[in-house]
Protein backbone atom coordinates (compact mmCIF):
# COMPACT_ATOMS: atom_id res chain seq x y z
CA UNK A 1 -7.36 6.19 -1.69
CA UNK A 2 -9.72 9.00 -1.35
CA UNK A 3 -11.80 7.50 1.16
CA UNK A 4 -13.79 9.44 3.87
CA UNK A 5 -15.81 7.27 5.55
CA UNK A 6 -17.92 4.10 5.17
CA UNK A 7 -21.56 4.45 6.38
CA UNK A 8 -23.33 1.52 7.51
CA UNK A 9 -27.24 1.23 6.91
CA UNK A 10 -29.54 4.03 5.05
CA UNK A 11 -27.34 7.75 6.55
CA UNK A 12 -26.81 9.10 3.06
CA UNK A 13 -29.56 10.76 1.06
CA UNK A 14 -29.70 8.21 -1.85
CA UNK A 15 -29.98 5.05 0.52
CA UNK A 16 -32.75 7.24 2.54
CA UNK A 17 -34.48 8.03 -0.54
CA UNK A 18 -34.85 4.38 -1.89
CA UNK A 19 -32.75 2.07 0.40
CA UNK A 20 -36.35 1.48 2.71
CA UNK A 21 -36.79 -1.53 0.63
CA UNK A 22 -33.41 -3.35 1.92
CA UNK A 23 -32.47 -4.48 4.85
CA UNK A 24 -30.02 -1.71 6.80
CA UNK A 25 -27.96 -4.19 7.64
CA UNK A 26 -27.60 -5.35 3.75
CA UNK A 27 -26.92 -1.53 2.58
CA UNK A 28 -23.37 0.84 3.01
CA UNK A 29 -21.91 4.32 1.73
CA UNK A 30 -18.58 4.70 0.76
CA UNK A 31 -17.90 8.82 0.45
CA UNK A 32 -14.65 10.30 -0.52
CA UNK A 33 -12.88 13.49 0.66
CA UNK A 34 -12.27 14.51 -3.10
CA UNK A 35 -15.51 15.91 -4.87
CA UNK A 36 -16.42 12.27 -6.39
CA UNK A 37 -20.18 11.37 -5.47
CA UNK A 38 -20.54 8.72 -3.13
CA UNK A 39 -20.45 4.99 -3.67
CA UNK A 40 -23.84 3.35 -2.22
CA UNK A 41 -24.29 -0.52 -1.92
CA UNK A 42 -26.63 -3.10 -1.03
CA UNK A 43 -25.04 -6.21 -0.18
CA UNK A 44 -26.54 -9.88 -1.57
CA UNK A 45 -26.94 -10.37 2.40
CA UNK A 46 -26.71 -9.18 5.91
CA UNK A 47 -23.55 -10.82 6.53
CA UNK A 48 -21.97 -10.26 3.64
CA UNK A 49 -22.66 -6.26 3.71
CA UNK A 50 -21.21 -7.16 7.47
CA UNK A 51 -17.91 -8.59 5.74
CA UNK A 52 -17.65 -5.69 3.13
CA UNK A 53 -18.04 -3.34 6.12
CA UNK A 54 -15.33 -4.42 8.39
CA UNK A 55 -13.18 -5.31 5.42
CA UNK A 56 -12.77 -1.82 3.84
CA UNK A 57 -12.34 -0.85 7.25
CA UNK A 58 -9.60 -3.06 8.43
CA UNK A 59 -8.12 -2.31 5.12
CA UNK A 60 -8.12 1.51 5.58
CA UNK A 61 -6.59 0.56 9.48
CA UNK A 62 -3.78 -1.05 7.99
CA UNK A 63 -2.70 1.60 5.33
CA UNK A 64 -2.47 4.37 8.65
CA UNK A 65 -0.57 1.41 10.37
CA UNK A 66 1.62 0.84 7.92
CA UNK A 67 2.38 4.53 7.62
CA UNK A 68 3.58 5.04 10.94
CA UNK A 69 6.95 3.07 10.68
CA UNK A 70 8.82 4.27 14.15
CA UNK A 71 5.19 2.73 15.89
CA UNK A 72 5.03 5.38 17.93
CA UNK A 73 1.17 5.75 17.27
CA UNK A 74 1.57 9.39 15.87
CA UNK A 75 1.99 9.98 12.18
CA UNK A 76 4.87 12.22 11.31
CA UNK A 77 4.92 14.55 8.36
CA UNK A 78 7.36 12.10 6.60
CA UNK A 79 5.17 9.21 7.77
CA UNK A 80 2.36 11.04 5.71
CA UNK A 81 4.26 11.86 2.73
CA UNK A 82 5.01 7.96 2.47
CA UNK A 83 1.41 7.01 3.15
CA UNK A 84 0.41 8.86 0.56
CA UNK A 85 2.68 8.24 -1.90
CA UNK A 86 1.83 4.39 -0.99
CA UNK A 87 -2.02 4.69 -2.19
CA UNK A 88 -0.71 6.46 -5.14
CA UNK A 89 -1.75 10.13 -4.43
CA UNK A 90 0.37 12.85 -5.73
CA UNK A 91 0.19 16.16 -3.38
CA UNK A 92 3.03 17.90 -3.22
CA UNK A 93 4.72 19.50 0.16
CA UNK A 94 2.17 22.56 0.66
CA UNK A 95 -0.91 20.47 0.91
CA UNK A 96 0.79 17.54 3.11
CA UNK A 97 2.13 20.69 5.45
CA UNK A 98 -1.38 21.80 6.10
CA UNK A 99 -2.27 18.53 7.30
CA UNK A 100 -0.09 19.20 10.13
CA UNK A 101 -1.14 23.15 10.98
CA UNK A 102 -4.11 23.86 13.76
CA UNK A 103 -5.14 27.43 13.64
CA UNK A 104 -6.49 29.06 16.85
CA UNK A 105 -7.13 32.10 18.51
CA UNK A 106 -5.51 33.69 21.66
CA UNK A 107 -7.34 36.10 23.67
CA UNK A 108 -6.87 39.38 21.85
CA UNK A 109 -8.59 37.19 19.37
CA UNK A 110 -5.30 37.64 17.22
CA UNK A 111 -4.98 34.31 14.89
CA UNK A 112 -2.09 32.12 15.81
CA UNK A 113 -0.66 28.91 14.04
CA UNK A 114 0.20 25.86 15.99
CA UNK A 115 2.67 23.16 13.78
CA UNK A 116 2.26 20.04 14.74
CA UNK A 117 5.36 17.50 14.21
């Protein structure tokens, strides 16, 4: 699941350019973190693009509940790897390890790396 973020209403440039003639509460964005275009939608109603709304929400919710198995409301590196490997993406340990890495800078200005575990 490369999902980003789902938009409600007319925030991304196609529904701005020619969404005016729907209701905002009819239209919604799906964008993706990989370089696929996003996914814009007008809904048959104003409830249903409601439902679709808080649906692909609640479903994105549970895939980062599922993922963190100890319930500790953190997500571990291993908790991660699983997660992804459950919504079928294939990254291998590099990529999932920079998930976890902050970089910062102390006051020499000197670049340091914080893990977080």
């Amino acid at each position: 699941m490369d999902i980003r973020d789902i938009q409600e209403g007319h925030r991304s440039e196609v529904m701005k350019k020619h969404g005016s003639s729907f209701s905002e509460k009819r239209c919604f964005t799906i964008t993706f973190t990989s370089s696929r275009t996003n996914l814009d939608l007008v809904a048959e109603s104003e409830e249903e693009g409601k439902r679709w709304v808080q649906g692909l929400k609640k479903l994105i919710s549970r895939h980062l509940e599922k993922a963190d198995k100890n319930n500790d409301n953190k997500i571990s590196f291993k908790e991660v790897k699983n997660l992804l490997k459950m919504i079928n993406l294939k990254v291998d340990d590099d990529f999932v390890n920079s998930l976890f890495q902050v970089r910062a800078r102390n006051v020499e200005g000197e670049n340091l790396l914080i893990e977080i575990t």
